[in-house]
C-alpha atoms as a PDB file:
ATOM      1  CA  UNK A   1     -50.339 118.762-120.604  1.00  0.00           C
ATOM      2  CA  UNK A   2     -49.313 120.778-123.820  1.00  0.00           C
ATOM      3  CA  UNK A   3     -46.761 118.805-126.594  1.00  0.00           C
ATOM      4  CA  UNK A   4     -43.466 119.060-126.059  1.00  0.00           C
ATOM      5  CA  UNK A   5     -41.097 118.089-128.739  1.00  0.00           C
ATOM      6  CA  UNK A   6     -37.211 117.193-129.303  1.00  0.00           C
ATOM      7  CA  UNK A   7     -36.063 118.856-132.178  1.00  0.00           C
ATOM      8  CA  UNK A   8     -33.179 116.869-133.623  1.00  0.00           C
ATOM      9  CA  UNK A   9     -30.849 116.839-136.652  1.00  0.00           C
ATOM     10  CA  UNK A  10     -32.853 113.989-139.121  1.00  0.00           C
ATOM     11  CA  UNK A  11     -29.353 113.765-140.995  1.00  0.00           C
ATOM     12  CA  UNK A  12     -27.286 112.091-138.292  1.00  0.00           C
ATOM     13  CA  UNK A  13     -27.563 108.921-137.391  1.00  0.00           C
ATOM     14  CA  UNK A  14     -26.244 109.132-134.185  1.00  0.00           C
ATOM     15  CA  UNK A  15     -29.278 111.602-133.583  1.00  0.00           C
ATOM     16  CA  UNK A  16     -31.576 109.136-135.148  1.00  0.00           C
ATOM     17  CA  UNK A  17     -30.523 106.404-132.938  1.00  0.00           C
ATOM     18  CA  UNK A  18     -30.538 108.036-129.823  1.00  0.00           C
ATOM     19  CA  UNK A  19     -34.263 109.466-130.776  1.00  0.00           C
ATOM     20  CA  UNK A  20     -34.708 105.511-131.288  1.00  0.00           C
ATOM     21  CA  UNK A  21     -33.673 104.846-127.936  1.00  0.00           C
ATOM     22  CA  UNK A  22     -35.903 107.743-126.387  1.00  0.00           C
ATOM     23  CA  UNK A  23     -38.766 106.016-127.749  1.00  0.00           C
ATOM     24  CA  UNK A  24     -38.146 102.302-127.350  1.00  0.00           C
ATOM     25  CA  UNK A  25     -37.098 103.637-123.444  1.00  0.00           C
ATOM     26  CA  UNK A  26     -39.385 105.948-122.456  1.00  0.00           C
ATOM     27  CA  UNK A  27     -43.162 105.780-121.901  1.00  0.00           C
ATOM     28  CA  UNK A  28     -43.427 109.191-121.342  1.00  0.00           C
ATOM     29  CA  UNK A  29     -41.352 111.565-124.303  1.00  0.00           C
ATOM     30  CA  UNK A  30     -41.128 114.589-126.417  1.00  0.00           C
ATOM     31  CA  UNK A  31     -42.410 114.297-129.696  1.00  0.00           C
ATOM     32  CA  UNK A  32     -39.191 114.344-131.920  1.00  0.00           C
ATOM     33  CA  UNK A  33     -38.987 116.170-134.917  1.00  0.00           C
ATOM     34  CA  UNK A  34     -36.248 116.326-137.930  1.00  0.00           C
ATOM     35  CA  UNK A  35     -35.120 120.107-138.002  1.00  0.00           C
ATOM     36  CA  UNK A  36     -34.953 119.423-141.531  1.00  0.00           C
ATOM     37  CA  UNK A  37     -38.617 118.412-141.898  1.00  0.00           C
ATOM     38  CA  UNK A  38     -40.664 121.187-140.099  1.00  0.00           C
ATOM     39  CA  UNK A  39     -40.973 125.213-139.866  1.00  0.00           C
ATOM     40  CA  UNK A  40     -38.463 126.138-137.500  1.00  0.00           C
ATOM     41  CA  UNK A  41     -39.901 129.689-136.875  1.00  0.00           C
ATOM     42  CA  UNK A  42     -43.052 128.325-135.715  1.00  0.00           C
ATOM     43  CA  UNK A  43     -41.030 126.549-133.047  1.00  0.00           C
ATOM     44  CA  UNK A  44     -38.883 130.039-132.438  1.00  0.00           C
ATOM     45  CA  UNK A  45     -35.945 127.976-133.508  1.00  0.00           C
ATOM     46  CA  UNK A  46     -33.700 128.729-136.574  1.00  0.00           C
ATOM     47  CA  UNK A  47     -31.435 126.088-138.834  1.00  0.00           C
ATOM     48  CA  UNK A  48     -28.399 127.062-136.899  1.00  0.00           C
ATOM     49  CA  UNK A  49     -29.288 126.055-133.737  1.00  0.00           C
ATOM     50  CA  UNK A  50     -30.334 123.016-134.536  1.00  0.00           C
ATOM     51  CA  UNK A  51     -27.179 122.581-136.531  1.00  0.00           C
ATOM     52  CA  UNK A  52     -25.544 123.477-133.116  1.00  0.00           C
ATOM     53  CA  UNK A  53     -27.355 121.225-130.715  1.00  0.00           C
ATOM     54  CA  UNK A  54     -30.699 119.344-129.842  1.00  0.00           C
ATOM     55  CA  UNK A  55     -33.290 121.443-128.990  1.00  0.00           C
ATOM     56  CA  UNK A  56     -36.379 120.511-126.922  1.00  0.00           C
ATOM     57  CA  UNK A  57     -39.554 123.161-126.700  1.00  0.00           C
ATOM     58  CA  UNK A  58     -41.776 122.807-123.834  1.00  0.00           C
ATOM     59  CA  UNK A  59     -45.364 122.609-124.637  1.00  0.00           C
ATOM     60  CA  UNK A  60     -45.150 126.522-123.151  1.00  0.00           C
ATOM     61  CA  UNK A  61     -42.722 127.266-125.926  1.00  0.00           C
ATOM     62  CA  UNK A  62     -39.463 127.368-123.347  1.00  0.00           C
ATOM     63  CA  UNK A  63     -36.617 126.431-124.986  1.00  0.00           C
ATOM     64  CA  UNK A  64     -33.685 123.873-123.935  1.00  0.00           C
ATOM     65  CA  UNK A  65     -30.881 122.969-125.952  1.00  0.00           C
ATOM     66  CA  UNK A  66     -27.912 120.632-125.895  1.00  0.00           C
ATOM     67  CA  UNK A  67     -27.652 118.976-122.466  1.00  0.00           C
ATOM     68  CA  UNK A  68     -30.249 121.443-121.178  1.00  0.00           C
ATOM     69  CA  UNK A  69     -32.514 119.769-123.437  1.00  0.00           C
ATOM     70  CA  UNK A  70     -31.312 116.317-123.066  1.00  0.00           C
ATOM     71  CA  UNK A  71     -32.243 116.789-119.260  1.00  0.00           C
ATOM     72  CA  UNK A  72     -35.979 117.973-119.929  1.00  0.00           C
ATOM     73  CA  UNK A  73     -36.218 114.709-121.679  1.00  0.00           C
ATOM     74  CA  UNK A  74     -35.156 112.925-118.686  1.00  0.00           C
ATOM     75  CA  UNK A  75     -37.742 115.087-116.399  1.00  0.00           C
ATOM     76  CA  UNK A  76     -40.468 114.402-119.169  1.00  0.00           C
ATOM     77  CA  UNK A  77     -39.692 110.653-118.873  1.00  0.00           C
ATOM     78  CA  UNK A  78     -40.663 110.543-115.104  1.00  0.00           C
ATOM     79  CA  UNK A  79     -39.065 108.918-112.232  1.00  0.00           C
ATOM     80  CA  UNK A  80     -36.500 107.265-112.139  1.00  0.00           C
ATOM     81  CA  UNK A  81     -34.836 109.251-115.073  1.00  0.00           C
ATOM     82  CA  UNK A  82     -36.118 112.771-114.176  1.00  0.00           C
ATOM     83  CA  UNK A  83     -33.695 112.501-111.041  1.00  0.00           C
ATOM     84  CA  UNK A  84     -31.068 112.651-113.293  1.00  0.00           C
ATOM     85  CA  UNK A  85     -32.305 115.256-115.229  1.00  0.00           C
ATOM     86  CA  UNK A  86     -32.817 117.118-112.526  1.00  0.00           C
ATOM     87  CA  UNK A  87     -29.245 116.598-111.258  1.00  0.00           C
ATOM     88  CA  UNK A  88     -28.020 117.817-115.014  1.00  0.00           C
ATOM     89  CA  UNK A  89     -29.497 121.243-115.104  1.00  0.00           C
ATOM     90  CA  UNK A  90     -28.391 122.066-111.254  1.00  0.00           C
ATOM     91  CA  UNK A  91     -25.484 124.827-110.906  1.00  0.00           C
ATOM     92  CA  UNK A  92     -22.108 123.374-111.561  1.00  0.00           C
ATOM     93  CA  UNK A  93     -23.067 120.119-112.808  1.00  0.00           C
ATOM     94  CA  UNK A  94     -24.839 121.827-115.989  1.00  0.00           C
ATOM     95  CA  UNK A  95     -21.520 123.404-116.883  1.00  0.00           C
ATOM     96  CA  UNK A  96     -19.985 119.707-117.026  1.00  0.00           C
ATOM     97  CA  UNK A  97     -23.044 118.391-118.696  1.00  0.00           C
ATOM     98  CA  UNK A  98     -22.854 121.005-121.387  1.00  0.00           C
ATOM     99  CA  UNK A  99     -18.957 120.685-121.765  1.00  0.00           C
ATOM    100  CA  UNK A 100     -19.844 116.943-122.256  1.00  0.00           C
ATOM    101  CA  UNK A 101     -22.542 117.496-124.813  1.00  0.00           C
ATOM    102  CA  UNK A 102     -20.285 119.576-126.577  1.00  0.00           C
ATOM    103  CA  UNK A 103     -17.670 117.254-126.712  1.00  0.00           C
ATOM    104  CA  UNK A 104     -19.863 114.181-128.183  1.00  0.00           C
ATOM    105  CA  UNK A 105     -22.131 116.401-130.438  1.00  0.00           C
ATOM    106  CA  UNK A 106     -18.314 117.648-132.013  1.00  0.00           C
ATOM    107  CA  UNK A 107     -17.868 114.052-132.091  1.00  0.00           C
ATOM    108  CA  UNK A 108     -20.517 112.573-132.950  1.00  0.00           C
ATOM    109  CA  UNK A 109     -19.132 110.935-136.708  1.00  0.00           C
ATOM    110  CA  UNK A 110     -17.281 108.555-134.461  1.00  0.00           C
ATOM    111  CA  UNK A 111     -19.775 106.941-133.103  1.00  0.00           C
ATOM    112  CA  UNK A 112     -22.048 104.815-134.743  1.00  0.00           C
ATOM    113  CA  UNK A 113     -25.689 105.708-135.289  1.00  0.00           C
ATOM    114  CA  UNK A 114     -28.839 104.650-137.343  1.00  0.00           C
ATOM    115  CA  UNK A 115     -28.947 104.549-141.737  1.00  0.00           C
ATOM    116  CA  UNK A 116     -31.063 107.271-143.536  1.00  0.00           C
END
């Protein structure tokens, strides 16, 4: 199977934490990268969309972002978690999971999250 990575904004720390928590939970995981630290356009991705949301790229080059992408690192993760996943991206729930991703990423100073 190809790479697939979870781009992520390197600056927050609730990012940082939660890409923490991906990796001390999850055997199986995107790679995650700091939009800050790679080419973006090699990834089809530009700074404002990262600034907007997560963004995980399938090792195809398919593109996820916010809770879309949040969900393919669920599936990646394997059973149990990719039930859940799969329960995010279905019709009508992804519109709540979305409206909920919004609402923490416009949130996110509030909660606490990892030092530079």
């Amino acid at each position: 199977m190809a790479t697939s990575y979870l781009v992520f904004d390197g600056e927050c720390g609730f990012c940082r934490k939660w890409v923490r928590h991906m990796r001390t939970w999850f055997r199986k995981h995107p790679t995650p990268i700091a939009y800050q630290s790679v080419d973006l356009l090699s990834f089809g991705l530009t700074a404002d969309q990262c600034k907007e949301a997560v963004q995980f790229v399938s090792g195809r080059g398919e593109i996820s972002s916010g809770s879309d992408a949040a969900a393919r690192v669920l599936i990646t993760a394997g059973f149990p978690y990719s039930i859940a996943g799969w329960v995010m991206l279905a019709p009508g729930v992804s519109h709540i999971a979305q409206y909920a991703y919004k609402w923490v990423a416009n949130n996110r100073h509030r909660f606490s999250g990892d030092p530079l």
